[in-house]
Protein backbone atom coordinates (compact mmCIF):
# COMPACT_ATOMS: atom_id res chain seq x y z
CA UNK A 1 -15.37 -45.98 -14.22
CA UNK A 2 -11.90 -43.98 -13.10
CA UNK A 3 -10.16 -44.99 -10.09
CA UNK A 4 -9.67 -42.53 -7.99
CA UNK A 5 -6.39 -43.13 -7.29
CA UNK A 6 -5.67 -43.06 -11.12
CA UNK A 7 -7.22 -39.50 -11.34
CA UNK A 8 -5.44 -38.20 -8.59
CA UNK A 9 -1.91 -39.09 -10.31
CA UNK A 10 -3.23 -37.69 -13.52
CA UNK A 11 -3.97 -34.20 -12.15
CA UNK A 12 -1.42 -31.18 -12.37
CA UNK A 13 -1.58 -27.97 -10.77
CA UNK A 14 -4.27 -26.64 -13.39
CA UNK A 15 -6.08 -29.54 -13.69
CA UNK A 16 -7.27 -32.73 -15.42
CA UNK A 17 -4.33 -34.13 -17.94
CA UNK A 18 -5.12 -37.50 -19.28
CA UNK A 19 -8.09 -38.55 -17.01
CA UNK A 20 -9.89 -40.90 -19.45
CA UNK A 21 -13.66 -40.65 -19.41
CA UNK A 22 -15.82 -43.96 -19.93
CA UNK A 23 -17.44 -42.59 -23.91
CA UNK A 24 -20.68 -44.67 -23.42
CA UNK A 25 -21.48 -41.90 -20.66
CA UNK A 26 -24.36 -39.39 -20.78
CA UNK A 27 -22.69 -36.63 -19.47
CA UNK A 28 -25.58 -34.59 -18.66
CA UNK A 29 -27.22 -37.14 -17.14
CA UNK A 30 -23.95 -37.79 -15.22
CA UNK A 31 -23.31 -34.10 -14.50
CA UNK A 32 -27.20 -34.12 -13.14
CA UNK A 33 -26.47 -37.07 -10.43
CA UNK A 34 -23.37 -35.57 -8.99
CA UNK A 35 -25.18 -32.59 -8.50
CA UNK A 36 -27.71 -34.21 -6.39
CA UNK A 37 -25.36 -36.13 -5.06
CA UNK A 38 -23.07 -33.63 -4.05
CA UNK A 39 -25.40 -30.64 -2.93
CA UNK A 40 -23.72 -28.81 -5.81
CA UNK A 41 -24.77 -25.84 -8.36
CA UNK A 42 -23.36 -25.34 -11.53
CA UNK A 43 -23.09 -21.71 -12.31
CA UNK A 44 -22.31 -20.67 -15.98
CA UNK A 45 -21.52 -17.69 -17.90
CA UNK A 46 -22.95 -16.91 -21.31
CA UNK A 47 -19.79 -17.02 -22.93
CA UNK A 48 -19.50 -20.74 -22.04
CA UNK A 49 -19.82 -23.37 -25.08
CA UNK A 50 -23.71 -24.04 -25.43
CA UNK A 51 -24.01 -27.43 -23.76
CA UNK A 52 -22.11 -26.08 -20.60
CA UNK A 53 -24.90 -23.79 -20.87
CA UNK A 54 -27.78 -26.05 -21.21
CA UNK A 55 -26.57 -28.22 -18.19
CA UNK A 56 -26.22 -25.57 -16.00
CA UNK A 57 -28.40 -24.12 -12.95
CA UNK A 58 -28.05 -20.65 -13.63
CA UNK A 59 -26.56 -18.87 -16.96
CA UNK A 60 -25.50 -14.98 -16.41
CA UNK A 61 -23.50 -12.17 -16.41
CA UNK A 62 -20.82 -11.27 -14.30
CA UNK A 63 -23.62 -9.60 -11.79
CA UNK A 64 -26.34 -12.06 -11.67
CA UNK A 65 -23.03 -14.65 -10.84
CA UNK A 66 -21.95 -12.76 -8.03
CA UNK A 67 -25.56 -12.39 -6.73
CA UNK A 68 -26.37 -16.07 -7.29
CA UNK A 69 -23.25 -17.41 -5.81
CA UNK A 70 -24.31 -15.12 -2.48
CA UNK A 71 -27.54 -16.20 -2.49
CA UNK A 72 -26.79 -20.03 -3.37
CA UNK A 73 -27.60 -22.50 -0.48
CA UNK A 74 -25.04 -25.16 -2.10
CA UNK A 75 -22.44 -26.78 -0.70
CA UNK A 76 -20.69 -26.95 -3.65
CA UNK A 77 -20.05 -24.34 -6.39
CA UNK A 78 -19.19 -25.52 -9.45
CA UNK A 79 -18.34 -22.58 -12.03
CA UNK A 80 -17.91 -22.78 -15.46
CA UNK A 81 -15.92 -19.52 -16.47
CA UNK A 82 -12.84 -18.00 -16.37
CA UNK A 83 -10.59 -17.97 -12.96
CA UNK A 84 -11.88 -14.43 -11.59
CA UNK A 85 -15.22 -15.73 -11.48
CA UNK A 86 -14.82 -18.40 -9.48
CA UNK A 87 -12.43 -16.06 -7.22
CA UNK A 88 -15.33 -13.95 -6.54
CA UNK A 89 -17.59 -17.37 -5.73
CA UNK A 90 -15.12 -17.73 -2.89
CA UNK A 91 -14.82 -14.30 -1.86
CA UNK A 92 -18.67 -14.45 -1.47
CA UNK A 93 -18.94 -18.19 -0.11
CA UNK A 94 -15.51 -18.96 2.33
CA UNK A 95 -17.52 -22.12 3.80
CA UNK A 96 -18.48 -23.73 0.48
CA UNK A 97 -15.94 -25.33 -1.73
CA UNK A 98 -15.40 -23.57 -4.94
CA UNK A 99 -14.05 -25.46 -8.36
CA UNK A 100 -13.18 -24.70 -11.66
CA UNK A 101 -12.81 -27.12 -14.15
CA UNK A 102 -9.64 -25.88 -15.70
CA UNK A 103 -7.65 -23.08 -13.47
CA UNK A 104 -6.17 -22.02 -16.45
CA UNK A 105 -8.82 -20.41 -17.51
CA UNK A 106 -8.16 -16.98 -16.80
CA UNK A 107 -8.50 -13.80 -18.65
CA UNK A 108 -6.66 -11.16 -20.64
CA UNK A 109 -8.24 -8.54 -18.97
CA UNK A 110 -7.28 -9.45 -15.59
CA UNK A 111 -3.71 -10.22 -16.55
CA UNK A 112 -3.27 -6.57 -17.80
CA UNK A 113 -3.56 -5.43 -14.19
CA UNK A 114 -0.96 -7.00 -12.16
CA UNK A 115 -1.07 -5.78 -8.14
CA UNK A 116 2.30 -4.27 -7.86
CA UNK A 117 2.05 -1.74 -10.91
CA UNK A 118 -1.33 -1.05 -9.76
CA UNK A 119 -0.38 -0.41 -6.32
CA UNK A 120 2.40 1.87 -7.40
CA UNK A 121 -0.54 3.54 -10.00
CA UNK A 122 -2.79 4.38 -7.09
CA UNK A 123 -0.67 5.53 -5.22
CA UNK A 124 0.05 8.70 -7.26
CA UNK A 125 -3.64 9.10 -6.87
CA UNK A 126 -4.46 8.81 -2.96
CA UNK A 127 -7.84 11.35 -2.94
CA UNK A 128 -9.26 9.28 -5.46
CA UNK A 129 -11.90 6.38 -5.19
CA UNK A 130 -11.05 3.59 -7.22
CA UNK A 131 -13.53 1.05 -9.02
CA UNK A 132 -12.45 -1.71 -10.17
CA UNK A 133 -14.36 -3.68 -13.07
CA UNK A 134 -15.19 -7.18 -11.63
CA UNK A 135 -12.77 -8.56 -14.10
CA UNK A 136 -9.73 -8.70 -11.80
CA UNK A 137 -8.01 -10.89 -9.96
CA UNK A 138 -8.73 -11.04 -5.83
CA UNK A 139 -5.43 -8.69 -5.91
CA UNK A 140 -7.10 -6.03 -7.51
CA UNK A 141 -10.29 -5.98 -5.32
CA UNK A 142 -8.20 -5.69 -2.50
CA UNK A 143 -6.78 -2.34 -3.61
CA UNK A 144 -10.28 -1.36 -4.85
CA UNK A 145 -13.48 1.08 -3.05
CA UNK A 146 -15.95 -0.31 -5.20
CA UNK A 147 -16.19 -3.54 -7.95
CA UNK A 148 -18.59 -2.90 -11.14
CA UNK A 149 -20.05 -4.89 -13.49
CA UNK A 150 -20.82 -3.56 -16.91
CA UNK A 151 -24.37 -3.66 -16.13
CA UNK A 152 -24.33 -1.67 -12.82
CA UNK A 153 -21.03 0.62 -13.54
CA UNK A 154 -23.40 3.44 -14.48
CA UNK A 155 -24.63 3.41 -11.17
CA UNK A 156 -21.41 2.85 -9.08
CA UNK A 157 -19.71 5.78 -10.68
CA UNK A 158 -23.02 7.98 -10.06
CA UNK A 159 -22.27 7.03 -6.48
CA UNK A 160 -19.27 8.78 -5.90
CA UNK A 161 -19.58 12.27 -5.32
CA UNK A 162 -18.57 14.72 -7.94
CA UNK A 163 -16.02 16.26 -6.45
CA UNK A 164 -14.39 13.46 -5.96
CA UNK A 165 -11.86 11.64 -8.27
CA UNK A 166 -12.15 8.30 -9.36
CA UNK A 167 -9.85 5.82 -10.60
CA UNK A 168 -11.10 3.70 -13.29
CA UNK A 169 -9.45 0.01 -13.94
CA UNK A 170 -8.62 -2.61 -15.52
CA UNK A 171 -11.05 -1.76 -18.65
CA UNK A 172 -9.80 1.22 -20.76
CA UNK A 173 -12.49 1.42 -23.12
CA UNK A 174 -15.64 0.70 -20.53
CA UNK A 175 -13.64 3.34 -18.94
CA UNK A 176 -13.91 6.01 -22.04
CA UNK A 177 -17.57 4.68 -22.56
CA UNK A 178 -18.30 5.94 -18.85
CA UNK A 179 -16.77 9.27 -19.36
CA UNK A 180 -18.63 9.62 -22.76
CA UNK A 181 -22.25 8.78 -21.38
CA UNK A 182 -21.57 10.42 -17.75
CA UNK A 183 -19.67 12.95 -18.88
CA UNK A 184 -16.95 12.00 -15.86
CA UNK A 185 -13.59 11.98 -16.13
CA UNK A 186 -11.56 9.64 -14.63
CA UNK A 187 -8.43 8.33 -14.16
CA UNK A 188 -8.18 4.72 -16.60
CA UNK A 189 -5.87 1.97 -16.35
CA UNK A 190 -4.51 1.20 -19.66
CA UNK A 191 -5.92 -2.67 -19.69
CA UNK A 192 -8.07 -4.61 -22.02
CA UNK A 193 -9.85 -7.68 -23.45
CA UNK A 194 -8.49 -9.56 -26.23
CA UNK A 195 -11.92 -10.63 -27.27
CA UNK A 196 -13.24 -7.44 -27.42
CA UNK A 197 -10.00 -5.20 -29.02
CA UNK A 198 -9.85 -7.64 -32.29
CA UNK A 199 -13.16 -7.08 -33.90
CA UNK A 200 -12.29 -5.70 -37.06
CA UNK A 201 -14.11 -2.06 -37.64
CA UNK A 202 -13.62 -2.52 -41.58
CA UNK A 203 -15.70 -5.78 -41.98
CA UNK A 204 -18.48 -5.29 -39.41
CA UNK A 205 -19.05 -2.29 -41.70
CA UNK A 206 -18.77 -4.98 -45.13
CA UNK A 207 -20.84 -7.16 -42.97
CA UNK A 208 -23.63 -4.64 -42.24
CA UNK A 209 -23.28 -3.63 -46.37
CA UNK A 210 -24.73 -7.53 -45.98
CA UNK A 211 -27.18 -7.40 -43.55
CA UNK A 212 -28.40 -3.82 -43.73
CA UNK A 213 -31.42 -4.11 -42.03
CA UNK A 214 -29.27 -5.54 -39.03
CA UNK A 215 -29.05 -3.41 -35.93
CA UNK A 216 -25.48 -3.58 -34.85
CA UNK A 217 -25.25 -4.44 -31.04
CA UNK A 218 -21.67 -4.09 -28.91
CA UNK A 219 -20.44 -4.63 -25.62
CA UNK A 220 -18.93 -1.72 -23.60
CA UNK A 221 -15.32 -3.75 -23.61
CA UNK A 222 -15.01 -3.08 -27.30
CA UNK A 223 -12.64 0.15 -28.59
CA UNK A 224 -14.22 3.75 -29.34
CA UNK A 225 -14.88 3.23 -33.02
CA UNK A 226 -16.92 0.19 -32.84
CA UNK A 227 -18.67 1.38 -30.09
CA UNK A 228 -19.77 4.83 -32.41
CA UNK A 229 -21.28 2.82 -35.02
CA UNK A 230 -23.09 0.48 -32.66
CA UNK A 231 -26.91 0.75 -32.27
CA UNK A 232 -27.17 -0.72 -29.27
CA UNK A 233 -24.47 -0.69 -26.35
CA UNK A 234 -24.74 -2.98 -22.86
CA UNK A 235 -23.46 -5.77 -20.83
CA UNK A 236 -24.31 -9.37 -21.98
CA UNK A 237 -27.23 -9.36 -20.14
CA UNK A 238 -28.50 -5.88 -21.64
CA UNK A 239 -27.83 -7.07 -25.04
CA UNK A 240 -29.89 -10.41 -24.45
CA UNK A 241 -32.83 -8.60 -23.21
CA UNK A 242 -32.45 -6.01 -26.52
CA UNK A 243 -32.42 -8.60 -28.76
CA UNK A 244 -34.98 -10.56 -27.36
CA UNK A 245 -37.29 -7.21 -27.21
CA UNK A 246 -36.45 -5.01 -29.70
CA UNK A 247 -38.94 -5.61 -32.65
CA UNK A 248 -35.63 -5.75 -35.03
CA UNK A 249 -34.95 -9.54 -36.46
CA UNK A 250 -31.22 -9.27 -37.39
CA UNK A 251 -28.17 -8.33 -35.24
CA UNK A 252 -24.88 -8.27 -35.73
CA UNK A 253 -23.69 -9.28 -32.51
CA UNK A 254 -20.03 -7.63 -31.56
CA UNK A 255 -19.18 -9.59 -27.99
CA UNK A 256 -18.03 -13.42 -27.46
CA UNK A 257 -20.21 -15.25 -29.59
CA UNK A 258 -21.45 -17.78 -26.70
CA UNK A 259 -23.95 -14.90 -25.75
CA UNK A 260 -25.65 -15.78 -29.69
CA UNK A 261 -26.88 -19.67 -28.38
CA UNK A 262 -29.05 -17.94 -25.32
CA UNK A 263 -30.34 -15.20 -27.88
CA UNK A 264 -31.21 -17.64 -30.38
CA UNK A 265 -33.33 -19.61 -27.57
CA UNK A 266 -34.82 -16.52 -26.31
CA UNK A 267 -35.98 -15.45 -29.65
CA UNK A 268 -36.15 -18.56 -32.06
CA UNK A 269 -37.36 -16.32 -34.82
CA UNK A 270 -34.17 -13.78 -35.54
CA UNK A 271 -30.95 -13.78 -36.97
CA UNK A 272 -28.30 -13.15 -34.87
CA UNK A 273 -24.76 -12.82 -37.05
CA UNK A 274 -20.92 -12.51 -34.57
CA UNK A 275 -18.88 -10.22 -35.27
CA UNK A 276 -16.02 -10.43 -37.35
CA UNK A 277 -12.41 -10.26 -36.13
CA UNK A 278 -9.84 -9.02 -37.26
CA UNK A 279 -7.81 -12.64 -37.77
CA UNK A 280 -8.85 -14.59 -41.38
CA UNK A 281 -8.63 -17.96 -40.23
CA UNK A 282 -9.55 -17.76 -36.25
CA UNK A 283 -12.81 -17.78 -34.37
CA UNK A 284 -11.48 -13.99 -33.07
CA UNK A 285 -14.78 -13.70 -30.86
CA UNK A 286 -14.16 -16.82 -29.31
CA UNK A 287 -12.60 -16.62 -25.75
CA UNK A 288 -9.92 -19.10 -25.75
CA UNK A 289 -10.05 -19.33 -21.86
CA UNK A 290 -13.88 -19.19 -21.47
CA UNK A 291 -13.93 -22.37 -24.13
CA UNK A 292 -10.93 -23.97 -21.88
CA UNK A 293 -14.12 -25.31 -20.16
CA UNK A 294 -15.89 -28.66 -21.27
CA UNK A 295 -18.48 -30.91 -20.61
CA UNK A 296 -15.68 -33.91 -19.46
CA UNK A 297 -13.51 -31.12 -17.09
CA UNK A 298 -16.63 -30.01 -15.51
CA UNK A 299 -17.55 -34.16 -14.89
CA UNK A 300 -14.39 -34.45 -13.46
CA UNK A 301 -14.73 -31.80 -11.57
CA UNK A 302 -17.17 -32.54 -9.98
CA UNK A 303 -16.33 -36.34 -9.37
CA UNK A 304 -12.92 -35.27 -7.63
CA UNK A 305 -14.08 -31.99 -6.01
CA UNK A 306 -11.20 -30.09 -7.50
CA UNK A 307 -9.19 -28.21 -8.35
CA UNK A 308 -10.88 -26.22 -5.82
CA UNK A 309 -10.53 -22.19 -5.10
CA UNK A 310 -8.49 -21.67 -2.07
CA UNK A 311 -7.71 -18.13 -0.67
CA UNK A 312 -6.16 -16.59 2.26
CA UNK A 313 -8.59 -15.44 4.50
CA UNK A 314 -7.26 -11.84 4.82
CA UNK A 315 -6.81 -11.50 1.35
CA UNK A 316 -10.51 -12.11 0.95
CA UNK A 317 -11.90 -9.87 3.64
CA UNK A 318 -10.45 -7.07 1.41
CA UNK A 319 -11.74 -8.13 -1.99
CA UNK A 320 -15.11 -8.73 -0.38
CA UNK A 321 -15.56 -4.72 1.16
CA UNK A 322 -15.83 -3.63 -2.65
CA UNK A 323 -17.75 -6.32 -3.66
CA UNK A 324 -20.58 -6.05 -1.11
CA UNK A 325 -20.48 -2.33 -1.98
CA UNK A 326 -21.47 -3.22 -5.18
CA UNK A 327 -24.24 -5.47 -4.80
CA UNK A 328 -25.60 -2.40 -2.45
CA UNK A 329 -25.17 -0.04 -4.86
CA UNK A 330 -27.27 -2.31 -7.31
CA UNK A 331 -30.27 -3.41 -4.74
CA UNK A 332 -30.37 0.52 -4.57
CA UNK A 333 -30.52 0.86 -8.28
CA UNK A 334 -33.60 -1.79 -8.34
CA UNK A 335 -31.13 -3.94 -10.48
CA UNK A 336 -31.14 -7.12 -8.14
């Protein structure tokens, strides 16, 4: 086993460095005592790698997260994503102790909308309400009237009054994608996702040439011209419960391809085919920072208790006004 004391000096700033793990251990099995042990859920998103998945107490979207780490009677929250998730853990949970296996795990999206140039943004826009897509850092929610989710952003800009103007950030293309189906303009920040910008327009088309009986299904994230030849469009969650329904049996799948290991469960009998980037020799719809995660950071993890979220309390009081107004806004839309 590790000493403790030998962990402790092998820990940096973003987390475990060269911690060695006994390799005779079942990790699940280990992962499933400490939980016990520790009072501690293990929250995952469906962009995690698939046995992060299969270990974990609840698998989800960025909404059902949020609502399960409010309802969650845990002492511990263990969450196996990307940085802003487990921001919003603590937002929602200030008592519990909240850790992430590998704080540098963050997200491209979130990066693209740093708090200073936003601040200076808004502020040539006072009348307006801002939402904020739930990918942002505790910063952004701060400056923000309302968070969204892709699955509930419908709904939250419906909620704002008509005459009223709305700033849209960090997501420039969910942005255009509300305009198009709401027919609302708004004001966008000019921010993206990696993931979702490099899926190459040219070979999904090849690839559906392949597969033409596929029914091409895309996340909101991804840029105007995949999204106009996509069959389908909706958050992670949305597309699961598409594929799993619809009575087509192939999909191209055009989101991060750690969605495809929950479809395939959900509906043994289809083909589900990711997306093609844009890159020859890369996994393009991989999320290098969702994959940062792994079966031996999140035992660590939760052996050490850390690294743990920590935020100051004022800082969270503001991120959590927006979030809460979210979560009303979808109890109100029958969504949770």
């Amino acid at each position: 086993m590790i000493a403790l004391e030998t962990a402790q000096k092998n820990i940096s700033s973003v987390g475990f460095l060269d911690v060695e793990i006994d390799p005779t251990l079942d990790l699940f099995e280990e992962i499933e005592k400490l939980k016990k042990e520790k009072n501690a859920i293990l929250l995952a998103h469906y962009y995690q790698e698939a046995d992060i998945q299969d270990v974990a107490d609840y698998i989800g979207d960025s909404l059902g997260l949020a609502q399960k780490a409010k309802e969650t009677d845990a002492e511990m929250i263990v969450f196996a994503g990307v940085h802003f998730m487990a921001e919003t853990a603590k937002i929602l949970n200030p008592t519990k102790k909240v850790v992430l296996p590998d704080l540098k795990a963050g997200c491209s999206l979130a990066d693209s909308c740093p708090p200073d140039e936003f601040a200076a943004f808004r502020a040539k826009y006072p009348d307006h309400v801002v939402i904020s897509y739930i990918n942002c850092t505790a910063a952004i929610k701060a400056q923000t009237d309302i968070i969204c989710t892709s699955s509930n952003a419908k709904f939250c800009v419906q909620s704002v009054p008509e005459d009223t103007g709305i700033i849209f950030a960090p997501d420039r293309n969910l942005g255009a994608w509300l305009q198009k189906e709401l027919n609302r303009e708004m004001v966008l920040w000019d921010g993206s996702c990696m993931v979702h910008e490099i899926f190459s327009l040219e070979k999904i088309i090849k690839l559906k040439e392949v597969f033409p009986e596929a029914k091409i299904i895309a996340h909101p994230e991804c840029e105007k011209p995949i999204l106009d030849i996509a069959d389908f469009i909706g958050s992670t969650s949305q597309l699961l419960r598409f594929s799993k329904e619809s009575e087509h049996k192939e999909f191209i799948v055009v989101t991060e391809s750690g969605i495809i290991h929950q479809m395939k469960k959900n509906a043994p009998g289809k083909t589900f085919i990711p997306a093609p980037g844009t890159e020859e020799t890369c996994a393009c719809n991989d999320c290098p920072h969702m994959k940062l995660n792994t079966l031996e950071k999140i035992y660590l993890c939760m052996k050490y208790e850390m690294p743990e979220i920590l935020m100051d309390e004022s800082l969270r009081l503001r991120a959590k006004q927006p979030i809460d107004r979210m979560l009303e806004i979808s109890r109100q839309a029958g969504l949770i």
